[in-house]
C-alpha atoms as a PDB file:
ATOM      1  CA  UNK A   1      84.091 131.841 133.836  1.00  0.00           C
ATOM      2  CA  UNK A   2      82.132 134.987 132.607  1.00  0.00           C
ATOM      3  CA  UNK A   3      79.139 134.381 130.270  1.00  0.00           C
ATOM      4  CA  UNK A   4      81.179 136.683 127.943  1.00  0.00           C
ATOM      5  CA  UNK A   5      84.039 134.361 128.125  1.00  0.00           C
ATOM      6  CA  UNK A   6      81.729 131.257 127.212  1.00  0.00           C
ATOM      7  CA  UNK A   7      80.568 132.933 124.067  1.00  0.00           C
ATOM      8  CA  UNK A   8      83.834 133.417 122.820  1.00  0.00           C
ATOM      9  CA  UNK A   9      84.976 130.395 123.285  1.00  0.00           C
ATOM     10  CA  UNK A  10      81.560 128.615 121.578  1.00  0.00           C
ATOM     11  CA  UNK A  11      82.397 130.995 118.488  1.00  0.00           C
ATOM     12  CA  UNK A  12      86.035 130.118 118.059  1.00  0.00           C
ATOM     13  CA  UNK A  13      85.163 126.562 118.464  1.00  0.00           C
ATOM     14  CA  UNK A  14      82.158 126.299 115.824  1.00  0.00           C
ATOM     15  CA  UNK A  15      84.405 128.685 113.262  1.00  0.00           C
ATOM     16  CA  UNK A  16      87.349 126.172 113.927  1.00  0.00           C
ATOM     17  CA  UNK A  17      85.119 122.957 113.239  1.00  0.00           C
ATOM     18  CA  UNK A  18      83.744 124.851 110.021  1.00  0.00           C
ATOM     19  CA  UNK A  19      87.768 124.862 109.161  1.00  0.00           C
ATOM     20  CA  UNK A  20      88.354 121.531 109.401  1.00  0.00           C
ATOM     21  CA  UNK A  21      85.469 120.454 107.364  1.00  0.00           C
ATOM     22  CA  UNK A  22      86.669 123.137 104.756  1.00  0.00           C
ATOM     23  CA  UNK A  23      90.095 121.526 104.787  1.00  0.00           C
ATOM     24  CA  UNK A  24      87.938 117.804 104.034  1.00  0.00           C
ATOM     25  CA  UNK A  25      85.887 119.321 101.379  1.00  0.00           C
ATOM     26  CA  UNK A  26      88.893 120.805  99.414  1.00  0.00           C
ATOM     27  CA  UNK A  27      91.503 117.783  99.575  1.00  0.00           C
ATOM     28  CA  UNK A  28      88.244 115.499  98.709  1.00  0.00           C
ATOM     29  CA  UNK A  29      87.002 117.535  95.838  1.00  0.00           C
ATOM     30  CA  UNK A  30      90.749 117.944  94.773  1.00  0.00           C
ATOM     31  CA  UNK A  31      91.308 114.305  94.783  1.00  0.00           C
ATOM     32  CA  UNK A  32      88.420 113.402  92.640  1.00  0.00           C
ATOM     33  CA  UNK A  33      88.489 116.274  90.395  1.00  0.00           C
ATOM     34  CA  UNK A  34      92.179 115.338  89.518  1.00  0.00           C
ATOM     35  CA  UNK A  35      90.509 111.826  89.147  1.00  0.00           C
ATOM     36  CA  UNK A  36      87.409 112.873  86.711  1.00  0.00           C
ATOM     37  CA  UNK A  37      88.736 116.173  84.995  1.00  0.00           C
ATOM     38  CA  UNK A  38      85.665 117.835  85.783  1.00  0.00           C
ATOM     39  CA  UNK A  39      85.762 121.513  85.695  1.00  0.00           C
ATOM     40  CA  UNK A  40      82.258 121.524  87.834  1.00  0.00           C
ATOM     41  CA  UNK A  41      84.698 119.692  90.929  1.00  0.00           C
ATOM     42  CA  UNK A  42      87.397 122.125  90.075  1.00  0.00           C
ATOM     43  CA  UNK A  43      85.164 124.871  90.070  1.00  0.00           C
ATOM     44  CA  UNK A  44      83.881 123.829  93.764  1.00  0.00           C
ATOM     45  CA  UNK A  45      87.588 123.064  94.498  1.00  0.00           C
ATOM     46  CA  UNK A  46      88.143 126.303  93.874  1.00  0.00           C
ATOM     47  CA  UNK A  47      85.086 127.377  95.883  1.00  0.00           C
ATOM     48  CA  UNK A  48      86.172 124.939  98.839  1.00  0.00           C
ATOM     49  CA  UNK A  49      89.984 126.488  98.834  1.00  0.00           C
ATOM     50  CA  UNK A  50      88.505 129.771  98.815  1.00  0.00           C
ATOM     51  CA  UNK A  51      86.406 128.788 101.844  1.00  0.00           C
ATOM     52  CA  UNK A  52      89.074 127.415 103.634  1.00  0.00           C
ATOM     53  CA  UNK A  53      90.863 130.549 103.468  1.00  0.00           C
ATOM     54  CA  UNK A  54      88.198 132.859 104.176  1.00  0.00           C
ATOM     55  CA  UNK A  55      87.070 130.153 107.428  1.00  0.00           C
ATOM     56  CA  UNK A  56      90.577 130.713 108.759  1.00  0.00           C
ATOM     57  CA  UNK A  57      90.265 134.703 108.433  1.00  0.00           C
ATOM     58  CA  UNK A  58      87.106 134.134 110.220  1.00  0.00           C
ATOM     59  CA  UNK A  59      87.875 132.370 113.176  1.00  0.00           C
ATOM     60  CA  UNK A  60      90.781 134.474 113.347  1.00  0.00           C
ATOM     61  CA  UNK A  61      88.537 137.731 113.609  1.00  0.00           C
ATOM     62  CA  UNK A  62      86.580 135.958 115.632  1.00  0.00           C
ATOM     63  CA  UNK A  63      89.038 135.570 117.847  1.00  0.00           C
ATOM     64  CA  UNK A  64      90.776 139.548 117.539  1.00  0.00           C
ATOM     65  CA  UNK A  65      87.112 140.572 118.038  1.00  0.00           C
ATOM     66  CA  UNK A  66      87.120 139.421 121.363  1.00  0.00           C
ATOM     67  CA  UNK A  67      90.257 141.223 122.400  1.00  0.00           C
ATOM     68  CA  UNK A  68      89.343 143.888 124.770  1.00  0.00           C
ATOM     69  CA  UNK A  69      89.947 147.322 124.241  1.00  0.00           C
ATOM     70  CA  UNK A  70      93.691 148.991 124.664  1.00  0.00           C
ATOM     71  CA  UNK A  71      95.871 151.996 123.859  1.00  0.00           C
ATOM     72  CA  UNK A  72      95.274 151.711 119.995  1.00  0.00           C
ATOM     73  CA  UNK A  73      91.816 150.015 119.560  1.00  0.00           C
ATOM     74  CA  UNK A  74      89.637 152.321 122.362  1.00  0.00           C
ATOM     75  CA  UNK A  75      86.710 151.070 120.799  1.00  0.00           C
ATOM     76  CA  UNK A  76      87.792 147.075 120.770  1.00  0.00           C
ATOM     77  CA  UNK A  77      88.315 145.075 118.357  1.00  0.00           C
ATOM     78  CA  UNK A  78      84.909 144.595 117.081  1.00  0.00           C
ATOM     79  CA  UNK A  79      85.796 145.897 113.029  1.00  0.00           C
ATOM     80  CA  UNK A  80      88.402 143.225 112.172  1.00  0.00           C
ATOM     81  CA  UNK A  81      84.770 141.147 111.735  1.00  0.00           C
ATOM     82  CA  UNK A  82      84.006 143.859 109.057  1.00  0.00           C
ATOM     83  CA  UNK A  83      86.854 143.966 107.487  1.00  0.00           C
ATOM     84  CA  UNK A  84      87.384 140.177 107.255  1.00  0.00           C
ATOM     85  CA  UNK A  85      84.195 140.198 105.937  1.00  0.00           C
ATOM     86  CA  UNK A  86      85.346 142.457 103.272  1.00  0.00           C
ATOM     87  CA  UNK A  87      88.027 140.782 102.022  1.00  0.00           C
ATOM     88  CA  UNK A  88      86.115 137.434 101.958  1.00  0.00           C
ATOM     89  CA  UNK A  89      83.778 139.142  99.225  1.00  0.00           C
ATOM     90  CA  UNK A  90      86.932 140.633  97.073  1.00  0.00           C
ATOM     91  CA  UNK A  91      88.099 137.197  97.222  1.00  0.00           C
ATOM     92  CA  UNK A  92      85.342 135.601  95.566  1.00  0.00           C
ATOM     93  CA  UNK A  93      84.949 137.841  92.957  1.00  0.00           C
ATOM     94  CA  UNK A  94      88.373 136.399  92.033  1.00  0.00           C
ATOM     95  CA  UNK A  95      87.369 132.972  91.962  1.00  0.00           C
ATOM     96  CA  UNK A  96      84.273 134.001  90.301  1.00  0.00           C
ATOM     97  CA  UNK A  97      86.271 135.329  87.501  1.00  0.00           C
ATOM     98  CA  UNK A  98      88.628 132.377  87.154  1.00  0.00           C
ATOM     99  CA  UNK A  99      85.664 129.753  86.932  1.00  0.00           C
ATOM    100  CA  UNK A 100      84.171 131.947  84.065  1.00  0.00           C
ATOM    101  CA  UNK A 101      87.675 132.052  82.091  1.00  0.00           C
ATOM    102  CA  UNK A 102      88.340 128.670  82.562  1.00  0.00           C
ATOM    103  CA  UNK A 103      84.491 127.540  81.073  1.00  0.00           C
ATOM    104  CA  UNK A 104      84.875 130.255  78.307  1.00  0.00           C
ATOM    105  CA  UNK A 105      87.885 128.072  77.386  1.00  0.00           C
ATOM    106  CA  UNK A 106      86.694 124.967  77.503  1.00  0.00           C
ATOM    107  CA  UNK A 107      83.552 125.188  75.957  1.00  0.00           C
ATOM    108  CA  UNK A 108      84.823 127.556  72.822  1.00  0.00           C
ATOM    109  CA  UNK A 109      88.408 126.812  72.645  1.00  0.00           C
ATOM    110  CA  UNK A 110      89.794 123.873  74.340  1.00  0.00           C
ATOM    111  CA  UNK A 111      87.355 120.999  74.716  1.00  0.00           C
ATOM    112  CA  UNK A 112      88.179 118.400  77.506  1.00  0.00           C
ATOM    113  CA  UNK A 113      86.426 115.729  78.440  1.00  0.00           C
ATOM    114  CA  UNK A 114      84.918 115.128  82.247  1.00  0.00           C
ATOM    115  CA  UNK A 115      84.941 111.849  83.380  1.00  0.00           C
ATOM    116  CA  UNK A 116      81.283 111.176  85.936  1.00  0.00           C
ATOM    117  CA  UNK A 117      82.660 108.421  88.554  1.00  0.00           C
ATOM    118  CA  UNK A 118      80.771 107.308  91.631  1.00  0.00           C
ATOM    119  CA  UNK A 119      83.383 109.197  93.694  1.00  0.00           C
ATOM    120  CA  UNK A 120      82.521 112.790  91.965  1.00  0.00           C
ATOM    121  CA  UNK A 121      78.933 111.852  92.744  1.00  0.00           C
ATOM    122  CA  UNK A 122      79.677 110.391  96.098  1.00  0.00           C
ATOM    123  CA  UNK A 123      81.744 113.699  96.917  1.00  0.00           C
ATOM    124  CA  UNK A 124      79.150 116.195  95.969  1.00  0.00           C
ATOM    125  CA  UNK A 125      76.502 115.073  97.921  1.00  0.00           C
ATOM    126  CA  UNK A 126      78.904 114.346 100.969  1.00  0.00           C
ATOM    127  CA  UNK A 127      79.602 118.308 100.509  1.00  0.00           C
ATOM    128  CA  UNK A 128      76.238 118.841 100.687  1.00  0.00           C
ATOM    129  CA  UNK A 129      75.329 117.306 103.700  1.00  0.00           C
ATOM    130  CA  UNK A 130      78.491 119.064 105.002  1.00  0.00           C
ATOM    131  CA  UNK A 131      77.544 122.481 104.358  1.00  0.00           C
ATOM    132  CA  UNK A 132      73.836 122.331 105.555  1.00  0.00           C
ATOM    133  CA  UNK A 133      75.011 120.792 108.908  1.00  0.00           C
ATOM    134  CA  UNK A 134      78.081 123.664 108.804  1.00  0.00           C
ATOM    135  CA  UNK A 135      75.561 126.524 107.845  1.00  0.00           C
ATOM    136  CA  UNK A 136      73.221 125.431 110.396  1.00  0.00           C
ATOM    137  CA  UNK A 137      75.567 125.515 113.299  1.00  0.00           C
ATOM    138  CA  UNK A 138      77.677 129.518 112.465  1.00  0.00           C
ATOM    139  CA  UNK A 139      73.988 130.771 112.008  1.00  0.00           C
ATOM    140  CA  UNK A 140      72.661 129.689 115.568  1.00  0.00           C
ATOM    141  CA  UNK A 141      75.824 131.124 117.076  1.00  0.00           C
ATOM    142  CA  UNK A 142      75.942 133.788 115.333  1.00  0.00           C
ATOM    143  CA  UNK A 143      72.778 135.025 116.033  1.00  0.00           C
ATOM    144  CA  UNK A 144      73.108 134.070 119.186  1.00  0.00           C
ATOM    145  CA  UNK A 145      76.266 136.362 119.903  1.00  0.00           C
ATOM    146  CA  UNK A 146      75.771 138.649 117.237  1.00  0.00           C
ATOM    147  CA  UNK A 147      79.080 137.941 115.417  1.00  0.00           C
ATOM    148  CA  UNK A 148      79.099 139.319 111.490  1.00  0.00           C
ATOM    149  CA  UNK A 149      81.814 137.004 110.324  1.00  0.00           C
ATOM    150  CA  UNK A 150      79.851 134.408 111.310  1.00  0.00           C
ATOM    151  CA  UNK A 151      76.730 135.062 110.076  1.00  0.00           C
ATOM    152  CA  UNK A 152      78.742 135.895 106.496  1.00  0.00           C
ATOM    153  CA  UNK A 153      80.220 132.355 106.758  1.00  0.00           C
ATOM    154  CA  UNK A 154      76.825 130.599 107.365  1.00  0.00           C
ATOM    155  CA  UNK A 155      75.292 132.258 104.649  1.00  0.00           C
ATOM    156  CA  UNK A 156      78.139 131.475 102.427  1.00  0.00           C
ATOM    157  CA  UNK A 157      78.193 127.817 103.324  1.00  0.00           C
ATOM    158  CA  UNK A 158      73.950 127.720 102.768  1.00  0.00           C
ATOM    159  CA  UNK A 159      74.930 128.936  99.222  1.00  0.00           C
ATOM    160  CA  UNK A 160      77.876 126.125  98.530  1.00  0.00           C
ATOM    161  CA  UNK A 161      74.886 123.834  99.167  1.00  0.00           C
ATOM    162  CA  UNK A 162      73.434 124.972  95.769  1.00  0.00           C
ATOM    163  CA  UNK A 163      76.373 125.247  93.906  1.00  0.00           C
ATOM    164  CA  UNK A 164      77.420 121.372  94.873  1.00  0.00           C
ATOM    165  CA  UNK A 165      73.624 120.418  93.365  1.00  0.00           C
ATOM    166  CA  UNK A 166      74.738 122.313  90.457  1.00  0.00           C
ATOM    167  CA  UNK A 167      77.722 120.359  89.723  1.00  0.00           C
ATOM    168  CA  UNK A 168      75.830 116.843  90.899  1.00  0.00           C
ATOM    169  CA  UNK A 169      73.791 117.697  88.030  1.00  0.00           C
ATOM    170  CA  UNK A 170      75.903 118.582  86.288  1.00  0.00           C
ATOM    171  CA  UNK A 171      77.932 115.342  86.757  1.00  0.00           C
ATOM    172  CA  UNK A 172      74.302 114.000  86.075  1.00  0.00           C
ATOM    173  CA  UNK A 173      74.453 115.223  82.512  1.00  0.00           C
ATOM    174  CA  UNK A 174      78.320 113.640  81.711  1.00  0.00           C
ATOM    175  CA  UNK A 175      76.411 110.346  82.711  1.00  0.00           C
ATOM    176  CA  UNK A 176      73.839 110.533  79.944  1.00  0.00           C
ATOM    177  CA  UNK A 177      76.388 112.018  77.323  1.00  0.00           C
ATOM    178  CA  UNK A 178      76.524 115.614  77.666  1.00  0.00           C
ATOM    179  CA  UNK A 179      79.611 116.663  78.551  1.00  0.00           C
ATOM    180  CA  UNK A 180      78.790 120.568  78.068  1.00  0.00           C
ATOM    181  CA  UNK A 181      76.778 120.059  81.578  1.00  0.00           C
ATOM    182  CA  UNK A 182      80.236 119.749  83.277  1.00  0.00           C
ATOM    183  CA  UNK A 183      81.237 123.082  82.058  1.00  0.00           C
ATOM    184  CA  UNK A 184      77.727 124.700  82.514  1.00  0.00           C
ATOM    185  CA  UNK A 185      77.779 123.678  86.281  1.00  0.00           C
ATOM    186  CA  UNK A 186      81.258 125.543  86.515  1.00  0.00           C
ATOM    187  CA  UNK A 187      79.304 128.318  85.320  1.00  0.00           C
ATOM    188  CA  UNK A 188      76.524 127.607  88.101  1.00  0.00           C
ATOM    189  CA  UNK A 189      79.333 127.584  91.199  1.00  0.00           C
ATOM    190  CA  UNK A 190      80.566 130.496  89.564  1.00  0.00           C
ATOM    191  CA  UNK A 191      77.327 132.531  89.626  1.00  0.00           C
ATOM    192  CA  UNK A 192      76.598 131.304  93.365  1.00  0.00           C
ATOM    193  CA  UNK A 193      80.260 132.570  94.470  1.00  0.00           C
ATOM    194  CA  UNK A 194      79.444 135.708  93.142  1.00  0.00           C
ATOM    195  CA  UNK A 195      76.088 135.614  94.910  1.00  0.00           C
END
């Protein structure tokens, strides 16, 4: 087995275990933001479905990239990184806007309330732990084989770190009685998945 070969196969396997624990982080956060009505777990259900997505377009790329060159691609296959990079980007500027819309609402037209449970809590700070250890690992490979998409990813996931401390504080703040600090950490996950 080539050396080349090896490094393909160790980034398809770290982008597919950063899908998987995309796919946990969105059915979790999805669960208990049904549970607590919390526009902060929306928000970073939002964020995680988003992920998911843009994880599956990754390893995907990853795996096109690979692809030696033929007949159509005489350079390779090297771009569909770039481009899946690209579309990763448009798509959170979508979400971005959604999370914005939907606090804008809440806060000035349609008040709801956000219920703080030990499972929101409990959640966030599972996602945490999730994306530092998920960040950590699609930065060392892709440094390692100089892979775009999966450098974007890590960097991505380092950021969902902060924006599920947002919305722990945020969850922090229904506890003692404000419930605004639901809808202002919604507005913090929104600035990060712009960022």
């Amino acid at each position: 087995m080539s050396l080349e070969h090896i490094g393909d196969h160790e980034k398809q396997h770290v982008a597919l275990i950063s899908v998987l624990a995309a796919i946990i982080l969105t059915v979790s956060k999805l669960v208990v933001g049904y549970l607590t009505n919390s526009l902060g777990i929306y928000s970073e259900v939002a964020h995680s479905g988003l992920d998911l997505i843009a994880t599956v377009m990754t390893f995907f790329a990853v795996r096109v990239s690979s692809r030696p060159a033929d007949q159509e691609h005489t350079y390779g296959h090297g771009k569909i990184e770039n481009l899946t990079a690209l579309i990763e980007v448009i798509l959170l500027l979508a979400t971005c806007v959604w999370i914005v819309w939907a606090a804008f609402d809440r806060l000035f037209f349609n008040a709801v309330e956000a219920q703080a449970s030990i499972w929101g809590i409990l959640v966030m700070v599972i996602s945490i732990i999730i994306d530092i250890s998920r960040s950590r690992a699609l930065l060392r490979v892709a440094k390692k084989h100089q892979s775009q998409a999966l450098e974007a990813d890590a960097l991505h996931f380092g950021s969902d770190m902060w924006s599920s401390l947002a919305v722990l504080v945020g969850l922090g703040g229904v506890v003692l009685g404000f419930q605004w600090a639901d809808t202002a950490a919604a507005l913090v996950v929104a600035l990060f998945v712009c960022l």
